[in-house]
C-alpha atoms as a PDB file:
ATOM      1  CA  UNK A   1       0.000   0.000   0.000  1.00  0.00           C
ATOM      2  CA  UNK A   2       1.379   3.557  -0.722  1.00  0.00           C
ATOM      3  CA  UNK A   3       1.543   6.289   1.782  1.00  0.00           C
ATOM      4  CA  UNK A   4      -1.012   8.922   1.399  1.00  0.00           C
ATOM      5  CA  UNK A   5       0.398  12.588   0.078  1.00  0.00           C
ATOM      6  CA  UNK A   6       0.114  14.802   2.797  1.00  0.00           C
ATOM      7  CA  UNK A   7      -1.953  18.124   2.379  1.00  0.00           C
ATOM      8  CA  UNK A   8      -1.451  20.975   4.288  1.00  0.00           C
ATOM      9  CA  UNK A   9      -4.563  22.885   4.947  1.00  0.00           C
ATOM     10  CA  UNK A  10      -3.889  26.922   5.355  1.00  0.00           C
ATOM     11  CA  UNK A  11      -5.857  28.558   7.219  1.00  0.00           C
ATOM     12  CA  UNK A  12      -7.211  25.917   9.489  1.00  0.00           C
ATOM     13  CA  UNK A  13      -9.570  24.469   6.323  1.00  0.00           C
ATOM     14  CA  UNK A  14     -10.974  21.558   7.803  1.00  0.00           C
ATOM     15  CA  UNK A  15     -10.967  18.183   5.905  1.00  0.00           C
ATOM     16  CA  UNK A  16     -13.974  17.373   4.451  1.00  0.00           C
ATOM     17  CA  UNK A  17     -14.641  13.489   4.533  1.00  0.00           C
ATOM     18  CA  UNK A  18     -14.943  12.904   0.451  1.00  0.00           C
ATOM     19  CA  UNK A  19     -11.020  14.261   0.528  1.00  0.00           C
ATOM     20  CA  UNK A  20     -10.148  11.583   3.073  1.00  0.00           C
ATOM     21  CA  UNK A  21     -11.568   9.259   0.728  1.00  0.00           C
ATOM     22  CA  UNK A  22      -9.957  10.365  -2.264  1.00  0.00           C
ATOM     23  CA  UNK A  23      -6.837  10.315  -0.143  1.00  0.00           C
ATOM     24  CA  UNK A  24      -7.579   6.638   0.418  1.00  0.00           C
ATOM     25  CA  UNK A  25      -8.244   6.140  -3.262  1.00  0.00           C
ATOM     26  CA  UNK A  26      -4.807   7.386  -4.713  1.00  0.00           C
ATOM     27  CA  UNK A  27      -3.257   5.453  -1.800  1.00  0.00           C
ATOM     28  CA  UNK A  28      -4.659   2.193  -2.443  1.00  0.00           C
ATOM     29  CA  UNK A  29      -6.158   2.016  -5.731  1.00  0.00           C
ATOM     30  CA  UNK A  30      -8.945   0.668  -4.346  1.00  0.00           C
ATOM     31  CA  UNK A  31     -12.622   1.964  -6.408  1.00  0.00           C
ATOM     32  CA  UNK A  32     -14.213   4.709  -4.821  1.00  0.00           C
ATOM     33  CA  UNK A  33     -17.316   3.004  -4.346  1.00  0.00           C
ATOM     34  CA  UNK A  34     -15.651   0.658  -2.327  1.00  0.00           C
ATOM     35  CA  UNK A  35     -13.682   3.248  -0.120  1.00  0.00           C
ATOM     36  CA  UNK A  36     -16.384   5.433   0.695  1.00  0.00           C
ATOM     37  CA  UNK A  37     -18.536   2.281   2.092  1.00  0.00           C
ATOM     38  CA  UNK A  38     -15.483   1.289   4.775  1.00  0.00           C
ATOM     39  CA  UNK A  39     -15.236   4.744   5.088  1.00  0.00           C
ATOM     40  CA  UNK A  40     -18.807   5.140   6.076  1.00  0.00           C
ATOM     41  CA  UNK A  41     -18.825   1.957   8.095  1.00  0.00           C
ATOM     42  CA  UNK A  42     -15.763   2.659  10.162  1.00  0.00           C
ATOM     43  CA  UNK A  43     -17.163   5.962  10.921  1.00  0.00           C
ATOM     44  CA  UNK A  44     -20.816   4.579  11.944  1.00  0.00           C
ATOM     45  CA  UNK A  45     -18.526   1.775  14.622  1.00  0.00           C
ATOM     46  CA  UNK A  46     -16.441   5.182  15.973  1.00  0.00           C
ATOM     47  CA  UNK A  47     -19.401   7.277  16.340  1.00  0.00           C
ATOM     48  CA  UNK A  48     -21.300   4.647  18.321  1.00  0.00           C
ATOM     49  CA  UNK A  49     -18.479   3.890  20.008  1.00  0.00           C
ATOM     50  CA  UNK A  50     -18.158   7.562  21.419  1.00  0.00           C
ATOM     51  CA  UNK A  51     -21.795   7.806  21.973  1.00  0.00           C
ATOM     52  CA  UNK A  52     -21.688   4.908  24.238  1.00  0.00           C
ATOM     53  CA  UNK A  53     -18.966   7.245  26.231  1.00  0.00           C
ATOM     54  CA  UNK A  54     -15.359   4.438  25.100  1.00  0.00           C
ATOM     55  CA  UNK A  55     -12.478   6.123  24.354  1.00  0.00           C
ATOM     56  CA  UNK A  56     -11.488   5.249  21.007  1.00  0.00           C
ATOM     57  CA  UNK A  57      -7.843   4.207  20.262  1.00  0.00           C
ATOM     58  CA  UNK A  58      -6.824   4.489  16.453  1.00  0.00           C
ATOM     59  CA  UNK A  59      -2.984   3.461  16.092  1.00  0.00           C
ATOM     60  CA  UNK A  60      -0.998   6.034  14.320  1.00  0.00           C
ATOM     61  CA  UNK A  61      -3.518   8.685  14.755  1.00  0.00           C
ATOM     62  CA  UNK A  62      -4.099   8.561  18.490  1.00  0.00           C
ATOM     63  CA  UNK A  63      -7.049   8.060  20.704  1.00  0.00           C
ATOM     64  CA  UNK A  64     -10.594  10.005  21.375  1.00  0.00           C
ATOM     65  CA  UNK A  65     -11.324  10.702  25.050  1.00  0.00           C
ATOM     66  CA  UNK A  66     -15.021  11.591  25.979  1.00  0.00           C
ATOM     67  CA  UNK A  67     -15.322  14.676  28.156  1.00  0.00           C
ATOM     68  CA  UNK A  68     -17.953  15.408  30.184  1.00  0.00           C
ATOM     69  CA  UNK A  69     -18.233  19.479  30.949  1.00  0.00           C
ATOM     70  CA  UNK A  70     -20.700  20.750  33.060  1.00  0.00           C
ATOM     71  CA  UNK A  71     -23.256  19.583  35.585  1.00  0.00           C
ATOM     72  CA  UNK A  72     -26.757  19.003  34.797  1.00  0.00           C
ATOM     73  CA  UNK A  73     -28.694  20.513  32.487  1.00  0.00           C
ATOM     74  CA  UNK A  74     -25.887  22.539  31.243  1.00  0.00           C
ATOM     75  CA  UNK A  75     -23.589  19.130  30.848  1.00  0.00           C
ATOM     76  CA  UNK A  76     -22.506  18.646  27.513  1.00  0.00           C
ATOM     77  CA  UNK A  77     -20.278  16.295  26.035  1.00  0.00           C
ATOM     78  CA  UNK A  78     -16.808  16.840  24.471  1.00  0.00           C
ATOM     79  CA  UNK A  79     -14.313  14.811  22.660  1.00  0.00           C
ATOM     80  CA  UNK A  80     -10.414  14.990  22.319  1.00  0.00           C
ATOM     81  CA  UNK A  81      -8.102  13.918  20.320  1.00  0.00           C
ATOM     82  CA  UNK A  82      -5.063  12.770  21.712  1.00  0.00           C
ATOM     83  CA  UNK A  83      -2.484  12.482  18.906  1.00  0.00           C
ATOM     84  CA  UNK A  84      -0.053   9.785  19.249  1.00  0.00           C
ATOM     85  CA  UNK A  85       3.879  10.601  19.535  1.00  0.00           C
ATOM     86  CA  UNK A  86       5.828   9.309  16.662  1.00  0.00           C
ATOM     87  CA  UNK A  87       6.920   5.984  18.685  1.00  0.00           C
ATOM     88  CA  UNK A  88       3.557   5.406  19.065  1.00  0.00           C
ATOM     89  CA  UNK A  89       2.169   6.008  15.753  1.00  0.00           C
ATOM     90  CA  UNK A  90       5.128   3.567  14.019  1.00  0.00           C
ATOM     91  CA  UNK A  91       4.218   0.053  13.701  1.00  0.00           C
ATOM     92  CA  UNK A  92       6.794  -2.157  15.991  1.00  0.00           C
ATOM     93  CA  UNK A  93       9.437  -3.758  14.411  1.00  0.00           C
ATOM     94  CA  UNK A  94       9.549  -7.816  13.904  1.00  0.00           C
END
């Protein structure tokens, strides 16, 4: 599998999830179609899994904590992203 390019985003442009998946396209070669639905799927198990309040761990990106700010009716919920360092984000060596 090729490495995906990396784009820079000035400004602070956020990535919209069709680039990801074009990303994933030139970096695998794999059809769109079939992207987009792994894509979609993968998302659908993270989301649930942070609405259910887990902290998602996603070696080399890092791991989602669930915050909870506030008390009562003003509670809302947050979520972080804890980037990995670079030893944790490259695979172990055999």
């Amino acid at each position: 599998m090729r490495e995906a390019p990396h784009r820079a985003h000035a400004g602070g442009r956020n990535m919209k999830k069709m680039e990801l998946i074009e990303q994933v396209v030139e970096a695998t070669g794999k059809p769109k179609r079939q992207v987009r639905e792994i894509a979609d799927a993968l998302l659908t198990a993270i989301h649930g899994q942070l609405q259910a309040g887990e902290v998602v761990v996603i070696p080399p990106l890092g791991r989602i904590v669930v915050r909870k700010i506030g008390e009562g009716e003003e509670q809302r919920t947050a979520y972080k992203l804890v980037l990995a360092t670079k030893s944790e984000a490259e695979p172990a060596s055999s």
